[in-house]
C-alpha atoms as a PDB file:
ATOM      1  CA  UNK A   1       7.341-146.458 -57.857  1.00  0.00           C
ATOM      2  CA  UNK A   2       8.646-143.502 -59.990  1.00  0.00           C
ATOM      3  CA  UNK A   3       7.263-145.178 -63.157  1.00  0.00           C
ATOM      4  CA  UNK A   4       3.877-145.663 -61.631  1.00  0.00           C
ATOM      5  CA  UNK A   5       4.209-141.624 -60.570  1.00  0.00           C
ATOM      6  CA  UNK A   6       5.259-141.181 -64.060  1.00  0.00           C
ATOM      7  CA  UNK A   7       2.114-143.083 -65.518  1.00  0.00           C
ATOM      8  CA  UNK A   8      -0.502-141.174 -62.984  1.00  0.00           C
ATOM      9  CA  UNK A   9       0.652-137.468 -64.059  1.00  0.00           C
ATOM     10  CA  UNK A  10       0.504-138.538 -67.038  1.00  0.00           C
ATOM     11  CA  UNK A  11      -2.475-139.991 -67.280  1.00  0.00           C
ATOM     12  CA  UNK A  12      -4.223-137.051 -65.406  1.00  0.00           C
ATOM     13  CA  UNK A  13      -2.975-134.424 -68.354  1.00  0.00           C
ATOM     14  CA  UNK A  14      -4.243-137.067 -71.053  1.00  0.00           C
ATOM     15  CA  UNK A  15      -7.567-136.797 -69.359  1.00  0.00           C
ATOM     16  CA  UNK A  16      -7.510-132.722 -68.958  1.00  0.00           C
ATOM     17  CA  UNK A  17      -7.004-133.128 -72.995  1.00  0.00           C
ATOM     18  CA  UNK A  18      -9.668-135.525 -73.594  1.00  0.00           C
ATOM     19  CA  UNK A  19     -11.864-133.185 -71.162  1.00  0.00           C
ATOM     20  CA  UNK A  20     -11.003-129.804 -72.183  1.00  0.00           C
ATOM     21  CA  UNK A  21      -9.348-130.158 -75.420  1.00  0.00           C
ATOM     22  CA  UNK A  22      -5.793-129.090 -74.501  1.00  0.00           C
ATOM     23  CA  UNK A  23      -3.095-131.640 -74.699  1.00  0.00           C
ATOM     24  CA  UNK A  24      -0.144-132.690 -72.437  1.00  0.00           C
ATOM     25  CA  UNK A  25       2.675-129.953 -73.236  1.00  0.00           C
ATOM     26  CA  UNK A  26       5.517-128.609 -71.775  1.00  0.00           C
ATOM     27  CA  UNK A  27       4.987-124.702 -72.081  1.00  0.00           C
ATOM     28  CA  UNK A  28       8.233-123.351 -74.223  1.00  0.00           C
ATOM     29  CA  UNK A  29      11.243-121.028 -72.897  1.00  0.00           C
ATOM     30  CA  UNK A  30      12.219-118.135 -74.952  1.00  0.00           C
ATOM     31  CA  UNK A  31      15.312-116.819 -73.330  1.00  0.00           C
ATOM     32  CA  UNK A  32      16.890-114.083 -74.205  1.00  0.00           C
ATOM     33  CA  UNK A  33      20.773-114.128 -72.533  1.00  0.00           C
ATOM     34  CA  UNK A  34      22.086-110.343 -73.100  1.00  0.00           C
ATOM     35  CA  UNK A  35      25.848-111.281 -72.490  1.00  0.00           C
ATOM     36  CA  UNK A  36      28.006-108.486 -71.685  1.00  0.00           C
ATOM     37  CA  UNK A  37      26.358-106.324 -74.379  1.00  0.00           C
ATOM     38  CA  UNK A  38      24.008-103.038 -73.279  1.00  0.00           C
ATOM     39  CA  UNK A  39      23.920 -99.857 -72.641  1.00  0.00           C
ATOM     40  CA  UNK A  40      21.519 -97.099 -70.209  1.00  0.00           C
ATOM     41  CA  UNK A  41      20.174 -96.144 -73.985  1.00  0.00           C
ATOM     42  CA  UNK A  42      20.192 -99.945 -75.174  1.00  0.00           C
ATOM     43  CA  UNK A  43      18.745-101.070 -72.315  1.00  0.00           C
ATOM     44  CA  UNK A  44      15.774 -98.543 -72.894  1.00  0.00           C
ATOM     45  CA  UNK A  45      15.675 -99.687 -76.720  1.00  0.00           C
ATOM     46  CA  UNK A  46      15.150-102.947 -75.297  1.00  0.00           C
ATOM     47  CA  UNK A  47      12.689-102.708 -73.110  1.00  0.00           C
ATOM     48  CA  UNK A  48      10.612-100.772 -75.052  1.00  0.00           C
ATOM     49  CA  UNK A  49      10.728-103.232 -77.547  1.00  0.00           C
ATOM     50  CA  UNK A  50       9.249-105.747 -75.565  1.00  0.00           C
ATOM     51  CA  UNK A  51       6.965-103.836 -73.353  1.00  0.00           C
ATOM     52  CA  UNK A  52       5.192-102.402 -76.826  1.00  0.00           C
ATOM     53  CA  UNK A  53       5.796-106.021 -78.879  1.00  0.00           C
ATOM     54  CA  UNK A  54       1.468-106.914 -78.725  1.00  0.00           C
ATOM     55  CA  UNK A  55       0.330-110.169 -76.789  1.00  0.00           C
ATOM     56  CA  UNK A  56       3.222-112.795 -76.156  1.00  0.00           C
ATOM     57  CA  UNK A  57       1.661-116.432 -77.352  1.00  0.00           C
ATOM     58  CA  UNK A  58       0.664-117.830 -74.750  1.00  0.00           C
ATOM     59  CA  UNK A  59       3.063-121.196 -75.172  1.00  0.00           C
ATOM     60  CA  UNK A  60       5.759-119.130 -74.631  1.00  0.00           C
ATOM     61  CA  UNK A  61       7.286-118.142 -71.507  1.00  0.00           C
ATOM     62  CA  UNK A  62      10.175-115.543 -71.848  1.00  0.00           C
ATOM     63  CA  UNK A  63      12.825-114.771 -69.406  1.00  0.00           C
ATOM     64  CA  UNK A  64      15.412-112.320 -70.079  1.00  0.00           C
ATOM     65  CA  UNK A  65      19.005-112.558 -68.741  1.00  0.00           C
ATOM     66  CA  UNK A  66      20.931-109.155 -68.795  1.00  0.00           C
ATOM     67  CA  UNK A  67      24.212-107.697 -67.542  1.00  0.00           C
ATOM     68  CA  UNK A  68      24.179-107.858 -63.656  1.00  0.00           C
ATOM     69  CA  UNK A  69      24.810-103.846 -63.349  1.00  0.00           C
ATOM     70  CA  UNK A  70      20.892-104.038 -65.261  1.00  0.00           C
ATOM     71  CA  UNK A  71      18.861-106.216 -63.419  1.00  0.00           C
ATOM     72  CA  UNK A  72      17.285-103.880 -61.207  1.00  0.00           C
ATOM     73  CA  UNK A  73      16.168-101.915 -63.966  1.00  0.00           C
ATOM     74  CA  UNK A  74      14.556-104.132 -66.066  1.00  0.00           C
ATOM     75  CA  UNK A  75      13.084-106.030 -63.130  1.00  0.00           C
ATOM     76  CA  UNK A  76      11.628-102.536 -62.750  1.00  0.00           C
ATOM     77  CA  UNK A  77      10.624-101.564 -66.475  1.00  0.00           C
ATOM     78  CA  UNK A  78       9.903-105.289 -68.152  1.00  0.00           C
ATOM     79  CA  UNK A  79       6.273-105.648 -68.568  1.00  0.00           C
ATOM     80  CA  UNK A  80       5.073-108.194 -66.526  1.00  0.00           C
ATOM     81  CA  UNK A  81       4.986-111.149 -68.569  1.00  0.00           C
ATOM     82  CA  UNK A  82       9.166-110.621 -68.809  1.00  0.00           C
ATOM     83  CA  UNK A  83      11.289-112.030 -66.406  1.00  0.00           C
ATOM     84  CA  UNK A  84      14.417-111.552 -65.302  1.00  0.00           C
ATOM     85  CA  UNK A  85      17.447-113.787 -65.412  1.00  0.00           C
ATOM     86  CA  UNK A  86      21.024-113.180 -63.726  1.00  0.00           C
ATOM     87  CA  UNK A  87      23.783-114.775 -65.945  1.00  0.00           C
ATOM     88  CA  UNK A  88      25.582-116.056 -63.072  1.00  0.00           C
ATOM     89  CA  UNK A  89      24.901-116.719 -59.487  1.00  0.00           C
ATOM     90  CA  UNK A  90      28.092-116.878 -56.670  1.00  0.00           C
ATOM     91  CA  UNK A  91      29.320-120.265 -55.367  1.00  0.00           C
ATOM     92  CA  UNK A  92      28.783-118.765 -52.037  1.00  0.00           C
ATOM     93  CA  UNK A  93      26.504-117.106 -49.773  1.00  0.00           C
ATOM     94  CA  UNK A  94      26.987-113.682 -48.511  1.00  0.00           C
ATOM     95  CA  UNK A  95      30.114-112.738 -46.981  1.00  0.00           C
ATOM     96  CA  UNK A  96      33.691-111.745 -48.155  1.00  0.00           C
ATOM     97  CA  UNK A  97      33.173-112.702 -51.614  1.00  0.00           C
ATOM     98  CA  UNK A  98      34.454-109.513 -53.791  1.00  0.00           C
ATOM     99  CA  UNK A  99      32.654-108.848 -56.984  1.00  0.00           C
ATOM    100  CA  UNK A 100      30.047-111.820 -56.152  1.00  0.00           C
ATOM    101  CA  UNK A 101      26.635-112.030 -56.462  1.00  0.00           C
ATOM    102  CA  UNK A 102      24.605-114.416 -53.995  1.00  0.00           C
ATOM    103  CA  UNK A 103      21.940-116.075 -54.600  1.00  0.00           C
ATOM    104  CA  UNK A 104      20.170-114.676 -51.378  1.00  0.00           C
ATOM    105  CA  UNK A 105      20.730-111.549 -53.073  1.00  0.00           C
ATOM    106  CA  UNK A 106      19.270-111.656 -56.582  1.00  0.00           C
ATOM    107  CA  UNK A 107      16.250-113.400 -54.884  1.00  0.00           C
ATOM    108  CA  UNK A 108      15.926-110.332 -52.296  1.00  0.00           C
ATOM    109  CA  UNK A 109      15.844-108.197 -55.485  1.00  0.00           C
ATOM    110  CA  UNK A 110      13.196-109.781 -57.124  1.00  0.00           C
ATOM    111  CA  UNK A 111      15.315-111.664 -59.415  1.00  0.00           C
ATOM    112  CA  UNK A 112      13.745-115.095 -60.244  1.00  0.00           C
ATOM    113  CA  UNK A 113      16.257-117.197 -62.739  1.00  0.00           C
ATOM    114  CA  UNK A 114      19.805-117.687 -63.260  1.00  0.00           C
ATOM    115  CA  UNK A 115      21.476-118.892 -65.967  1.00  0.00           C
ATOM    116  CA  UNK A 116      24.621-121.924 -64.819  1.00  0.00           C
ATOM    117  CA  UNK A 117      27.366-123.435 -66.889  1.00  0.00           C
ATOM    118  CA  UNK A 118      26.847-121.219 -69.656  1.00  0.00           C
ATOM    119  CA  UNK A 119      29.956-122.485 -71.933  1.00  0.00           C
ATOM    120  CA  UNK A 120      31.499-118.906 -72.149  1.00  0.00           C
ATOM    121  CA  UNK A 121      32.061-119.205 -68.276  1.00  0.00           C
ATOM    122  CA  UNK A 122      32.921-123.583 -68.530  1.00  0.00           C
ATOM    123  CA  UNK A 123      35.894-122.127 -70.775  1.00  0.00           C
ATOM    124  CA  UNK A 124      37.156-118.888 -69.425  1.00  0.00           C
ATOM    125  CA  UNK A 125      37.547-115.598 -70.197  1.00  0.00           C
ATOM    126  CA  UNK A 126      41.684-115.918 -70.401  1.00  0.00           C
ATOM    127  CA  UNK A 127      41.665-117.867 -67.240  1.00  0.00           C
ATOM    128  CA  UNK A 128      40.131-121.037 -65.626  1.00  0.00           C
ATOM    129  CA  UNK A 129      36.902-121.813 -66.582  1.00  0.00           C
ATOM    130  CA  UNK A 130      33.959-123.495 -64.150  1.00  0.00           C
ATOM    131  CA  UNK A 131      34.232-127.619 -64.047  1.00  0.00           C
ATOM    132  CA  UNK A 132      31.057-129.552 -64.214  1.00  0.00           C
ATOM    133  CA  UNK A 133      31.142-129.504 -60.431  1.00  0.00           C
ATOM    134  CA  UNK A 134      31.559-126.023 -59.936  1.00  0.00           C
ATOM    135  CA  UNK A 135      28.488-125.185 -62.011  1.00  0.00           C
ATOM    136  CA  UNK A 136      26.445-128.084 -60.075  1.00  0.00           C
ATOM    137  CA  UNK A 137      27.125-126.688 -56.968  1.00  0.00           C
ATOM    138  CA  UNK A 138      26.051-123.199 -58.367  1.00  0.00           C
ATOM    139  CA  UNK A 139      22.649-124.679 -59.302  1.00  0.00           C
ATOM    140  CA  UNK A 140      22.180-126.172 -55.928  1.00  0.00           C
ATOM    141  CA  UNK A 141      22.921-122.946 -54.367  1.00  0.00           C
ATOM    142  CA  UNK A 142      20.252-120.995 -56.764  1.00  0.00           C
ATOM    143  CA  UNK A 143      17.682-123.352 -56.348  1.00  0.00           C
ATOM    144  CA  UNK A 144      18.302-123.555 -52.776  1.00  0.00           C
ATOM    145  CA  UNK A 145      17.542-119.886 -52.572  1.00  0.00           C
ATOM    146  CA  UNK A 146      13.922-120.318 -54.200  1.00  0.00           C
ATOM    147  CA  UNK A 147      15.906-119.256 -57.789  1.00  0.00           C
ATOM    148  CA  UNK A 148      14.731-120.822 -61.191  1.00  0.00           C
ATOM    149  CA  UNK A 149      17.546-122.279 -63.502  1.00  0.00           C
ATOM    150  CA  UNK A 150      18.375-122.258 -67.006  1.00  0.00           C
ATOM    151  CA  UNK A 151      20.937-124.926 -66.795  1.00  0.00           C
ATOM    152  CA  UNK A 152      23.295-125.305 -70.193  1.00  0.00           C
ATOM    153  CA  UNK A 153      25.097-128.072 -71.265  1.00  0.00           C
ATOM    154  CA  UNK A 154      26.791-128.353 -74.422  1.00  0.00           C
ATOM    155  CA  UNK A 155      29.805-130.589 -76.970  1.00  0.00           C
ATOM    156  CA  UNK A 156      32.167-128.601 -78.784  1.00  0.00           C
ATOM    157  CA  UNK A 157      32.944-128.852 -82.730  1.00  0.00           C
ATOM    158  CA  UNK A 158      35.779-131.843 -82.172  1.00  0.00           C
ATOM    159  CA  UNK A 159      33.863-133.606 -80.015  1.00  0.00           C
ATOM    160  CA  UNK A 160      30.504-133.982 -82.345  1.00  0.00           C
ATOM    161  CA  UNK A 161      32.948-135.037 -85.060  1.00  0.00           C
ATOM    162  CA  UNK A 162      34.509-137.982 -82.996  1.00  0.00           C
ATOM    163  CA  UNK A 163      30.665-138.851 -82.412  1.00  0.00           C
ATOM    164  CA  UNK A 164      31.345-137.643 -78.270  1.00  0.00           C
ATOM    165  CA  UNK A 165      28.158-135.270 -78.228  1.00  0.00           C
ATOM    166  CA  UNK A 166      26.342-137.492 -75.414  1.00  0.00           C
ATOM    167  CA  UNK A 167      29.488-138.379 -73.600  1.00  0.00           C
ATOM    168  CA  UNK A 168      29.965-134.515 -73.128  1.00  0.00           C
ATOM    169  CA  UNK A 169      26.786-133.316 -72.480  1.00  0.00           C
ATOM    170  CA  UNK A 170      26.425-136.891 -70.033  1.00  0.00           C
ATOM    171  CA  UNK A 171      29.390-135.947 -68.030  1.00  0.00           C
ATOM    172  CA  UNK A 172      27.725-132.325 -67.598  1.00  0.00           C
ATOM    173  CA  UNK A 173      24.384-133.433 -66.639  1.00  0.00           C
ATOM    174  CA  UNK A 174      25.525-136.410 -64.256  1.00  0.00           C
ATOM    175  CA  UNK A 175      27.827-133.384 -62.403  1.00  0.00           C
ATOM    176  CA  UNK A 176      24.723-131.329 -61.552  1.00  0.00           C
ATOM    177  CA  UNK A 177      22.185-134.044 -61.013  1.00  0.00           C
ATOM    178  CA  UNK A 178      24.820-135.128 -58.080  1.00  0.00           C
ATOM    179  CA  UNK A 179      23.776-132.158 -56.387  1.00  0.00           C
ATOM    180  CA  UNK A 180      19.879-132.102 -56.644  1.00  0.00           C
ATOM    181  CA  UNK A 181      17.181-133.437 -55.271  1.00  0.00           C
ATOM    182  CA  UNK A 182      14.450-135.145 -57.341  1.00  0.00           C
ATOM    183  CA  UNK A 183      11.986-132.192 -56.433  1.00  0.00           C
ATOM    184  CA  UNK A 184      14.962-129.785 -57.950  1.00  0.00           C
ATOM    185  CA  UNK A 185      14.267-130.404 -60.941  1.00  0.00           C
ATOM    186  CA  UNK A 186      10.409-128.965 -61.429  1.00  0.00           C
ATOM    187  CA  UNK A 187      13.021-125.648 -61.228  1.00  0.00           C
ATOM    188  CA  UNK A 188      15.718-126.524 -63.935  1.00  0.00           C
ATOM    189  CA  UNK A 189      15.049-126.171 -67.594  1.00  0.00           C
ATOM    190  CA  UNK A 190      18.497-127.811 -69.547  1.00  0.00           C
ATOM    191  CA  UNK A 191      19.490-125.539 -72.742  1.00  0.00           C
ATOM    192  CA  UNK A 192      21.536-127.743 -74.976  1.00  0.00           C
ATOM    193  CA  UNK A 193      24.338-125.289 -76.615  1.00  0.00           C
ATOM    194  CA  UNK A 194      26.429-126.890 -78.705  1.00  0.00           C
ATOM    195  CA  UNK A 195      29.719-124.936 -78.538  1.00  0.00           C
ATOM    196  CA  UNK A 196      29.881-124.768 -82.250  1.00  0.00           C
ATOM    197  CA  UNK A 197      27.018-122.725 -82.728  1.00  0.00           C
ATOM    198  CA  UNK A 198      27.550-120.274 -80.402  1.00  0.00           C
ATOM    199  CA  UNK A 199      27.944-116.805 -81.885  1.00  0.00           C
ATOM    200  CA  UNK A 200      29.150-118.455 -84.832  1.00  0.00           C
ATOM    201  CA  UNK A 201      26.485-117.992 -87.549  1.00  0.00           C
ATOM    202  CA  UNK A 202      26.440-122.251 -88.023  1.00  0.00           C
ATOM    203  CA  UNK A 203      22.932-123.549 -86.226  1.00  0.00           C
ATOM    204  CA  UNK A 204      22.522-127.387 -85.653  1.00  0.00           C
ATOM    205  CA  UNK A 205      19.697-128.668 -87.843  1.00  0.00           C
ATOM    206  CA  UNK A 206      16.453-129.681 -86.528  1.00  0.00           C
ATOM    207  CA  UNK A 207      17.248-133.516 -86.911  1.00  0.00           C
ATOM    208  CA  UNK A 208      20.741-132.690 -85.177  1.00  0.00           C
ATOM    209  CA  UNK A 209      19.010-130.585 -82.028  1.00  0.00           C
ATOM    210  CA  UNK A 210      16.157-133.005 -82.209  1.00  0.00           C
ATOM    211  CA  UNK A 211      18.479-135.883 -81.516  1.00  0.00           C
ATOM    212  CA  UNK A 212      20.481-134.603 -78.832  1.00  0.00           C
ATOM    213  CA  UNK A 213      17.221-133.003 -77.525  1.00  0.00           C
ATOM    214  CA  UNK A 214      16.021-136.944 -77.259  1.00  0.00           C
ATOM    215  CA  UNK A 215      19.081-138.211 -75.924  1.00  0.00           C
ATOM    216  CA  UNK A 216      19.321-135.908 -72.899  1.00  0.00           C
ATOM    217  CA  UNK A 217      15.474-136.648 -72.084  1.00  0.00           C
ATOM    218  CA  UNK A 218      16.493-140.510 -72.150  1.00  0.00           C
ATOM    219  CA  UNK A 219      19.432-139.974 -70.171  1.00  0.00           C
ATOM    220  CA  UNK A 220      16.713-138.295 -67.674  1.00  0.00           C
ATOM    221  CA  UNK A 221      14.504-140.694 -67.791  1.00  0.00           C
ATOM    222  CA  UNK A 222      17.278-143.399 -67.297  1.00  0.00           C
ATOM    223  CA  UNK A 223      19.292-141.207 -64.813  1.00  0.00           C
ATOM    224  CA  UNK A 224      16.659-139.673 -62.503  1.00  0.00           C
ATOM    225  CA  UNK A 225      13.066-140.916 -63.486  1.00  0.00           C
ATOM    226  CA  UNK A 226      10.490-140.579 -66.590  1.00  0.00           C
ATOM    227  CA  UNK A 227       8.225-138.097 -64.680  1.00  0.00           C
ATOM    228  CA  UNK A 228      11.441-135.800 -64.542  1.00  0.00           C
ATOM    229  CA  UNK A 229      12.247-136.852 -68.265  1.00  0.00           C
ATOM    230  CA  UNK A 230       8.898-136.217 -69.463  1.00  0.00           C
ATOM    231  CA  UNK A 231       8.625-132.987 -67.408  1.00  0.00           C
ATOM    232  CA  UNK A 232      11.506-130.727 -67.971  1.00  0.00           C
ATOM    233  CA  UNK A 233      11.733-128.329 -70.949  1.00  0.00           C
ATOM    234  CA  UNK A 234      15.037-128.733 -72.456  1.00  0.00           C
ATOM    235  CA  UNK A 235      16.092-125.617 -74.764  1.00  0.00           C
ATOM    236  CA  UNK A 236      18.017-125.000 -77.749  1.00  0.00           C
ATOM    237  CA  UNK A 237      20.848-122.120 -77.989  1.00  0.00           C
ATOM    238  CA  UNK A 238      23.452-121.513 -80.482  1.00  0.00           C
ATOM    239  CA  UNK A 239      22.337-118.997 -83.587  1.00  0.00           C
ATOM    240  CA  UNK A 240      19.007-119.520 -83.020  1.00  0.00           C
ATOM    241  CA  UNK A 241      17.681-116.073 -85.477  1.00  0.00           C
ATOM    242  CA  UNK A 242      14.001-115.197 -86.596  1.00  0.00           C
ATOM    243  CA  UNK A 243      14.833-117.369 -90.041  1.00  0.00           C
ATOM    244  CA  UNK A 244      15.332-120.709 -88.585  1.00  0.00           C
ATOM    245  CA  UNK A 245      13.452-120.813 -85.490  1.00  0.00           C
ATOM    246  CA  UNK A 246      10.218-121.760 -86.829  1.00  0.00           C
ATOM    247  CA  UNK A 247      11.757-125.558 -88.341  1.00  0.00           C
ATOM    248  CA  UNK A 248      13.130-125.763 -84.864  1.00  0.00           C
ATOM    249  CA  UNK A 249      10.006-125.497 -82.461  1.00  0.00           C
ATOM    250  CA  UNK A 250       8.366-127.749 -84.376  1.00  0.00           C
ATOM    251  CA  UNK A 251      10.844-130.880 -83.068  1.00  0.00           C
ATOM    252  CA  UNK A 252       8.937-132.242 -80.231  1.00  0.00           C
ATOM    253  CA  UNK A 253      11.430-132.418 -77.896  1.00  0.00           C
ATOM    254  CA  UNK A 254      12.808-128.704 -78.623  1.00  0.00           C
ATOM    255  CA  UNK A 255      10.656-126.613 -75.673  1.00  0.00           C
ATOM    256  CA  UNK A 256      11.920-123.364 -76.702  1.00  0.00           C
ATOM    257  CA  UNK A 257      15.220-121.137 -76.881  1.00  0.00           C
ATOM    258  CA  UNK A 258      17.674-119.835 -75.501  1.00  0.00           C
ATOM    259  CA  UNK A 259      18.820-116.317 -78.053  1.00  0.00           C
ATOM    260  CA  UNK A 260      22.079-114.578 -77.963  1.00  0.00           C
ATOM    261  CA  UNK A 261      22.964-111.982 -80.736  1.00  0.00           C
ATOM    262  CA  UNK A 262      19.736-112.185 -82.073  1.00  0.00           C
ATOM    263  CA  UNK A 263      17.567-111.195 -78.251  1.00  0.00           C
ATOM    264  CA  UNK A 264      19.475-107.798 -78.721  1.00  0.00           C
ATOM    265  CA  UNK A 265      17.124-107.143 -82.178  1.00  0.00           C
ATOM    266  CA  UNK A 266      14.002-106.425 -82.859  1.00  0.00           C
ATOM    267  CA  UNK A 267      13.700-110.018 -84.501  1.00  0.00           C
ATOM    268  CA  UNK A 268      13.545-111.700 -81.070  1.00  0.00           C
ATOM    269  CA  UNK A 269       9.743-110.692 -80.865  1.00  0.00           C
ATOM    270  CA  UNK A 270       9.571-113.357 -84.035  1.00  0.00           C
ATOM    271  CA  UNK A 271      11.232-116.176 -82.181  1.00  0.00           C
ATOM    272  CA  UNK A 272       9.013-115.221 -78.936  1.00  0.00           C
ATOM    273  CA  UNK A 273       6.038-115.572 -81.755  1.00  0.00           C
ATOM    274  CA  UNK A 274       7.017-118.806 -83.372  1.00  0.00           C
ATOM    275  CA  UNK A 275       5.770-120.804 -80.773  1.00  0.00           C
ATOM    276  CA  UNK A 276       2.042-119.563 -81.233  1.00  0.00           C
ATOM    277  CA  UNK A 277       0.421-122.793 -82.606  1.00  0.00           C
ATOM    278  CA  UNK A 278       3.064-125.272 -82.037  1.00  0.00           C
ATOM    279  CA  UNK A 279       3.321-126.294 -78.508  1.00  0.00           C
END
């Protein structure tokens, strides 16, 4: 039954092509994740930058995640074709929760995306950091308050070496997709962040990304269904800059980005341009 769903969908977007000229695609995901970086004058820089950075491609869709203290504002300010992402959402609703943010909330604001399981939060900040559980529960929560998710997943530098990357990034996904419904998932784009790239200068090559790109779509297709597998964008992170972005969006199963450092300059309007042409 889900194969034969699979095969219709598909089959109706192969026709729109052969009608109209415009094949199947996933449209990319340039995301932008802030971290705990900004400023009131920053923040301005920023969305300046943006709102004055000429027509966006239109295969990319960008969302940008800033510090919670700025959402408001750049929901406010962004130009339209911007959203806005929270970089966490609470593990609860409202209530006595000190120094939380709800779900409810950020979706009463305006706020459409979250980011979950970011690997910065999975380790800690000098303390525990979120389980595999934890974070699926917080993506059930989001999307169960009408919340988009960039979901992110990702092996650190001793487990690639002792050839783990899909046993990782396995255990991850199988922890969230516990907690989802099939129709979930038309919400959830995965960004695959290896651990080692993060902040550290070192990028995964295209045939490294492209790989592990493939391997989480098979475990989709395997784990939930093809139509889901064939349907989700999954996103690279982990120093994705302006001079190695363009060998990147070319993999086929790459469907866009997810920036750190490098969504803070004014090279990010390059990686939001690199998809023009090739998805």
């Amino acid at each position: 039954y889900c194969l034969y769903n699979f095969m219709y969908y598909f089959n109706m977007e192969w026709n729109s092509y052969l009608a109209n000229g415009v094949p199947p695609a996933r449209p990319a995901l340039i995301g932008g994740n802030w971290k705990c970086n900004g400023s009131i004058k920053k923040v301005d820089e920023l969305i300046n930058l943006l709102n004055n950075a000429g027509q966006f491609p239109l295969e990319s869709e960008v969302v940008i995640a800033p510090p919670a203290l700025y959402l408001s504002k750049c929901k406010s300010c962004f130009r339209k074709e911007v959203n806005v992402s929270a970089q966490n959402v609470g593990l609860n609703g409202n209530g006595a929760y000190t120094g939380e943010i709800s779900a409810t909330m950020l979706a009463d604001s305006g706020i459409k995306w979250t980011l979950t399981g970011h690997s910065e939060r999975r380790v800690g900040f000098g303390g525990d950091g979120e389980s595999s559980e934890l974070v699926g529960k917080k993506t059930a929560i989001a999307l169960s308050a009408g919340l988009s998710v960039i979901f992110c997943i990702g092996e650190k530098l001793e487990e690639r070496q002792s050839g783990n990357t899909m046993k990782v990034c396995s255990e991850q996904l199988a922890a969230t997709a516990a907690c989802l419904k099939e129709s979930d998932w038309d919400r959830v784009v995965i960004a695959y962040e290896p651990v080692w790239a993060i902040g550290t200068g070192v990028v995964a090559t295209p045939k490294q990304a492209e790989e592990t790109h493939a391997d989480i779509r098979k475990w989709l297709a395997d784990n939930i269904n093809p139509y889901v597998a064939q349907k989700v964008r999954i996103i690279y992170g982990g120093s994705v800059k302006a001079s190695n972005c363009n060998a990147l969006i070319q993999c086929p199963n790459i469907d866009g980005f997810l920036v750190g450092g490098a969504s803070l300059l004014p090279e990010f309007v390059d990686i939001i341009n690199c998809t023009r042409g090739n998805k």
